[in-house]
N, C-alpha and C. Protein backbone atom coordinates (compact mmCIF):
# COMPACT_ATOMS: atom_id res chain seq x y z
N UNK A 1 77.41 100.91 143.94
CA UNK A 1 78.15 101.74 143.02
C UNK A 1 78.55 100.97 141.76
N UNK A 2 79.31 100.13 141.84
CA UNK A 2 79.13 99.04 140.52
C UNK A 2 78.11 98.59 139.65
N UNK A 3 77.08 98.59 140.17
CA UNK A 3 75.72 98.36 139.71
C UNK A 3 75.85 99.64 138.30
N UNK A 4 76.13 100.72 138.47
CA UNK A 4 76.18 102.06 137.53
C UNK A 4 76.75 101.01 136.23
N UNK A 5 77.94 100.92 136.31
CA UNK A 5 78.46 100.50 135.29
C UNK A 5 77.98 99.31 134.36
N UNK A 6 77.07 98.19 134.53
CA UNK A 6 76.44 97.22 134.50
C UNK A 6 75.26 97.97 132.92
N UNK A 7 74.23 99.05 133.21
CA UNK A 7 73.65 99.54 132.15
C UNK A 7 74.48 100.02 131.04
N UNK A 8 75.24 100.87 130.91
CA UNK A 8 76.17 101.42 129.66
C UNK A 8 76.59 100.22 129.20
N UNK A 9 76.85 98.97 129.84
CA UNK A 9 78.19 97.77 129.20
C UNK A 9 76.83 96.80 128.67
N UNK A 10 75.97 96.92 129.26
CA UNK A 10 75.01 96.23 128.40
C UNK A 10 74.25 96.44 127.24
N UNK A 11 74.02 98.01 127.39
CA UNK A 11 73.35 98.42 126.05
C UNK A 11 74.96 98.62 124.95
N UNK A 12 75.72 98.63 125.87
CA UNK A 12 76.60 98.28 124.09
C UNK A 12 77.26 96.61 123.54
N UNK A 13 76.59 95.85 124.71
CA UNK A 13 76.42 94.73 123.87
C UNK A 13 75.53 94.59 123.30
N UNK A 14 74.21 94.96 123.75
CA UNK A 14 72.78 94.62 123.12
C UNK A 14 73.25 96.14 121.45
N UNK A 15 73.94 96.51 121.87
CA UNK A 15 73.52 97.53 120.47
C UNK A 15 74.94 97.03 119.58
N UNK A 16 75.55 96.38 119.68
CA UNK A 16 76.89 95.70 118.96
C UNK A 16 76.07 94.24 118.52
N UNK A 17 75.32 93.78 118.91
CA UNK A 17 74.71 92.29 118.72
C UNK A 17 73.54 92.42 117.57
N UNK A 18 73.14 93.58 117.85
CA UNK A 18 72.21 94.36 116.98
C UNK A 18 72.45 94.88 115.88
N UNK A 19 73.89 95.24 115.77
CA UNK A 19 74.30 95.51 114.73
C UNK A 19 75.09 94.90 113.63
N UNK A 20 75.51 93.33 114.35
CA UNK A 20 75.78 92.60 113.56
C UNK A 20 75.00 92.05 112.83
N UNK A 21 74.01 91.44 113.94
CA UNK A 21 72.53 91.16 112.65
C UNK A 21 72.21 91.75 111.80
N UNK A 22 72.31 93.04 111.70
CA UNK A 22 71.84 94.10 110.74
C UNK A 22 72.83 93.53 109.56
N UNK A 23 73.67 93.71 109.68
CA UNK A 23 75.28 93.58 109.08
C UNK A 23 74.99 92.21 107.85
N UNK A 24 75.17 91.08 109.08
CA UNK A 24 74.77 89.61 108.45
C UNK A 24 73.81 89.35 107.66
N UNK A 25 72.57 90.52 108.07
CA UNK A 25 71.30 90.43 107.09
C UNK A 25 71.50 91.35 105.84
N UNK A 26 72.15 92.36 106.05
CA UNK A 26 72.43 93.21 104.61
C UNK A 26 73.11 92.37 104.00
N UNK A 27 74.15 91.87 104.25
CA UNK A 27 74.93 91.48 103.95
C UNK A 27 74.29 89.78 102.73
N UNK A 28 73.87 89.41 103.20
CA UNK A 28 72.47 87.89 102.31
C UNK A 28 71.47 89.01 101.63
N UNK A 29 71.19 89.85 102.34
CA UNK A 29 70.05 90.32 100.87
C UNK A 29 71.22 90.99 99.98
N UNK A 30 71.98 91.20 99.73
CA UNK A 30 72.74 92.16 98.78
C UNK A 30 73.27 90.96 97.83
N UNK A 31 73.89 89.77 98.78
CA UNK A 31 74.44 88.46 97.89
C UNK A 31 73.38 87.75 97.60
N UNK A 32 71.91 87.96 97.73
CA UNK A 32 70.93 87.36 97.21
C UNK A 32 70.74 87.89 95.94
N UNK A 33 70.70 89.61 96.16
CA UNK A 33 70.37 90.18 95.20
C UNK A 33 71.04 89.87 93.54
N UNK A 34 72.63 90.64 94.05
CA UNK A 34 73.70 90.20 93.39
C UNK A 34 73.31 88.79 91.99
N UNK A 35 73.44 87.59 93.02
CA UNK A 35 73.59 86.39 92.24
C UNK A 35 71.93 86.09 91.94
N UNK A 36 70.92 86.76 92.12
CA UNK A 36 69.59 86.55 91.75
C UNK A 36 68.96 85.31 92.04
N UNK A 37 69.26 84.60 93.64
CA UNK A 37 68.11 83.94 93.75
C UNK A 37 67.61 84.39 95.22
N UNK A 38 67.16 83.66 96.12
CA UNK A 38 66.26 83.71 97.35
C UNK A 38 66.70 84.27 98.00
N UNK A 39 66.58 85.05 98.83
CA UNK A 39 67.82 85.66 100.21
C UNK A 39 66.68 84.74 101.54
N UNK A 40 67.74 85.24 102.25
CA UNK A 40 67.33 84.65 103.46
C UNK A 40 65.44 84.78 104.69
N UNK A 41 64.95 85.15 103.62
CA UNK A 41 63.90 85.77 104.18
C UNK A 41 62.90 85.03 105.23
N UNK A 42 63.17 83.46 104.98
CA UNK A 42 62.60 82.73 105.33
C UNK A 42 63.03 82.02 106.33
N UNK A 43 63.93 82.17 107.21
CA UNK A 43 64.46 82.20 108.84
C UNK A 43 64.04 83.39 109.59
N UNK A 44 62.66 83.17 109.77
CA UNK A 44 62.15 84.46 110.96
C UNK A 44 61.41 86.05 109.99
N UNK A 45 61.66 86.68 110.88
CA UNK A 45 60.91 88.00 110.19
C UNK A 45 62.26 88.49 109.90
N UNK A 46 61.83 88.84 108.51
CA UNK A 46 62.94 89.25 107.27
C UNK A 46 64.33 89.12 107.58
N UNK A 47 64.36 87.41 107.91
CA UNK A 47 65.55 86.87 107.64
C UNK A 47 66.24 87.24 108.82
N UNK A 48 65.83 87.16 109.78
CA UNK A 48 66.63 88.32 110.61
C UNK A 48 67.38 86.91 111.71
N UNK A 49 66.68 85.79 111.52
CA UNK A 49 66.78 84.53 112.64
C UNK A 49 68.28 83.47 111.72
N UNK A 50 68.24 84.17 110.60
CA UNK A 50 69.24 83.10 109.67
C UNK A 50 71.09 83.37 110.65
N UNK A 51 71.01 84.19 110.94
CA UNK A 51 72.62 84.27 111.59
C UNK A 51 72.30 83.62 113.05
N UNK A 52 71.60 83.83 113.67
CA UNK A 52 71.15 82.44 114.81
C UNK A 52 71.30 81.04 114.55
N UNK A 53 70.54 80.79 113.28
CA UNK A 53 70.80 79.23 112.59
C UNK A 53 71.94 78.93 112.33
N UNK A 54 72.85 80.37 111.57
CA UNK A 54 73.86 79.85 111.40
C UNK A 54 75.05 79.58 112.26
N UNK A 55 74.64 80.24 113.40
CA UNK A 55 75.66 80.22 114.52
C UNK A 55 75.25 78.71 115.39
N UNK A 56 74.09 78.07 115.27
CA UNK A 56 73.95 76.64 116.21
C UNK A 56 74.38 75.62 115.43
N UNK A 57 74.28 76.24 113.62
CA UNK A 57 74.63 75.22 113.09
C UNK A 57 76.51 74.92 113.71
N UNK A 58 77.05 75.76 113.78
CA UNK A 58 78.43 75.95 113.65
C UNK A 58 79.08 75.44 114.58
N UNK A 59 78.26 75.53 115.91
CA UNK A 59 78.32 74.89 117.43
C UNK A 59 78.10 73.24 117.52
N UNK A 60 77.09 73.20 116.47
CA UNK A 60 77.16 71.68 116.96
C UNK A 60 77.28 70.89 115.44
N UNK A 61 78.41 71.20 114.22
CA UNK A 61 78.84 70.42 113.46
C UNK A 61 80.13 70.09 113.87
N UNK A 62 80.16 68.54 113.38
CA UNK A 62 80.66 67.49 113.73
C UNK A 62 82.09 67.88 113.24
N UNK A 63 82.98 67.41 113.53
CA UNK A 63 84.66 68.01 113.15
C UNK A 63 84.79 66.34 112.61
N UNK A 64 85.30 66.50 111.42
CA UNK A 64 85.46 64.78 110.92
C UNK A 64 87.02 64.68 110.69
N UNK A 65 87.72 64.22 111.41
CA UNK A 65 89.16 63.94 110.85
C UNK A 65 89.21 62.25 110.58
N UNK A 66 90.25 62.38 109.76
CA UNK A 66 90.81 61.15 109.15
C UNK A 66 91.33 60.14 110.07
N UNK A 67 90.62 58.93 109.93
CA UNK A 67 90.83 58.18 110.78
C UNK A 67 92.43 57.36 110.73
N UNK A 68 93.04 57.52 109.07
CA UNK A 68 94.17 56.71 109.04
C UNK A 68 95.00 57.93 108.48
N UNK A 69 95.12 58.91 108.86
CA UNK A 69 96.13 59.95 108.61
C UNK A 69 97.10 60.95 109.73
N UNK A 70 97.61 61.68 109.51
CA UNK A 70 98.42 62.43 109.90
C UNK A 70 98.06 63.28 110.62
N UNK A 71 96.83 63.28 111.90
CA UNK A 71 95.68 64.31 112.40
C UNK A 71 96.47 65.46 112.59
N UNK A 72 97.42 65.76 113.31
CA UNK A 72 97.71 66.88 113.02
C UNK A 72 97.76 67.84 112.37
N UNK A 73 98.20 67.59 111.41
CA UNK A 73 99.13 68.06 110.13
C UNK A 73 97.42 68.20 109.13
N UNK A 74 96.82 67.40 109.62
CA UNK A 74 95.50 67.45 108.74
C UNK A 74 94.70 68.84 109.57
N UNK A 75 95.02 69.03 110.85
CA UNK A 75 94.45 70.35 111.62
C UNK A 75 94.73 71.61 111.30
N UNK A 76 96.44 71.65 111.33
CA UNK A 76 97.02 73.25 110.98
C UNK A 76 97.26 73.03 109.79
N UNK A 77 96.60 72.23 108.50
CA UNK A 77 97.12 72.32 107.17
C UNK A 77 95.99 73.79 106.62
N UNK A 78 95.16 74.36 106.80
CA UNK A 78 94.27 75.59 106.51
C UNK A 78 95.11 76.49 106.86
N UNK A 79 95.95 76.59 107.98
CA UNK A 79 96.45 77.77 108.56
C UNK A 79 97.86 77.79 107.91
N UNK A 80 98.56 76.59 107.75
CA UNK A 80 99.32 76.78 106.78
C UNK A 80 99.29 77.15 105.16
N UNK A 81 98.34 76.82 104.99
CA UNK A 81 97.95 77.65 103.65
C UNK A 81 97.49 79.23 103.46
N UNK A 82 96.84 79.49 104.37
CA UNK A 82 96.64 80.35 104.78
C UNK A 82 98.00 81.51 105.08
N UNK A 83 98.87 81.05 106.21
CA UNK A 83 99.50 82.08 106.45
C UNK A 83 100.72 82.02 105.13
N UNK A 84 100.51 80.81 103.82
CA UNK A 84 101.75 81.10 103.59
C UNK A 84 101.21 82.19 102.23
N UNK A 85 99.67 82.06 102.02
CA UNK A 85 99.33 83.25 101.25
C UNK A 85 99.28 84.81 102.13
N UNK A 86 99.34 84.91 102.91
CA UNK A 86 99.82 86.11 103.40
C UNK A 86 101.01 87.20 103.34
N UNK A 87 101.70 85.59 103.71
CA UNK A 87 103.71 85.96 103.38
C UNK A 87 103.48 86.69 101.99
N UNK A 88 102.61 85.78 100.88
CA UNK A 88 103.07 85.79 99.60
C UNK A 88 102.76 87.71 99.24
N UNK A 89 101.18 87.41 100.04
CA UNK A 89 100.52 89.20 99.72
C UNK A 89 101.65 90.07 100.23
N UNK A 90 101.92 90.07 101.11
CA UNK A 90 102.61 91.44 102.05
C UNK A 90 104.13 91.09 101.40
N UNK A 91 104.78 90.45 100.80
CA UNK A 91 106.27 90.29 100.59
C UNK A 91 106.60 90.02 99.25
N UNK A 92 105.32 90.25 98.77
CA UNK A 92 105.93 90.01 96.89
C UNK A 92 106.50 91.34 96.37
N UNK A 93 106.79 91.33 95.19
CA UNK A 93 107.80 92.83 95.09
C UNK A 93 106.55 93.26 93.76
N UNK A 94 106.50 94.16 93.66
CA UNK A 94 105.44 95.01 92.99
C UNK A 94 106.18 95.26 91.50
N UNK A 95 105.57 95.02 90.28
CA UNK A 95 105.98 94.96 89.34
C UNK A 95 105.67 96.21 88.48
């Protein structure tokens, strides 16, 4: 009886996985287009392998922190910038 449920949960990963690619690939030909040079065409059939590349690249780059600094503070310093432009969006007063 479980077995039932197993097809529906798969074809909506396989059709959500499918549709990001779509997504990721519109998404490089339009910013190819846009700024007028190469799009991605050349990772696979029509570009379609470049969000694969870019996802192993992402998995296995190297995290470089500072060997004579403040590692921490060098970790959540993005997120502190980050959340303090948020504060700034949602809490500024409208002129």
């Amino acid at each position: 009886y479980g077995l039932i449920w197993i097809l529906p949960i798969l074809t909506l990963l396989l059709g959500i996985t499918i549709e990001v690619l779509v997504i990721v690939w519109l998404e490089r030909e339009i910013s190819a287009s846009i700024q007028q040079h190469i799009g991605p065409e050349y990772a696979g059939p029509l570009g379609l392998l470049q969000a694969i590349a870019d996802g192993t690249k992402l998995l296995f780059k190297e995290d470089i922190l500072p060997s004579r600094g403040d590692i921490p503070l060098f970790s959540i310093g993005p997120s502190i910038a980050d959340i303090a432009q948020i504060i700034n969006i949602f809490f500024r007063r409208s002129t």
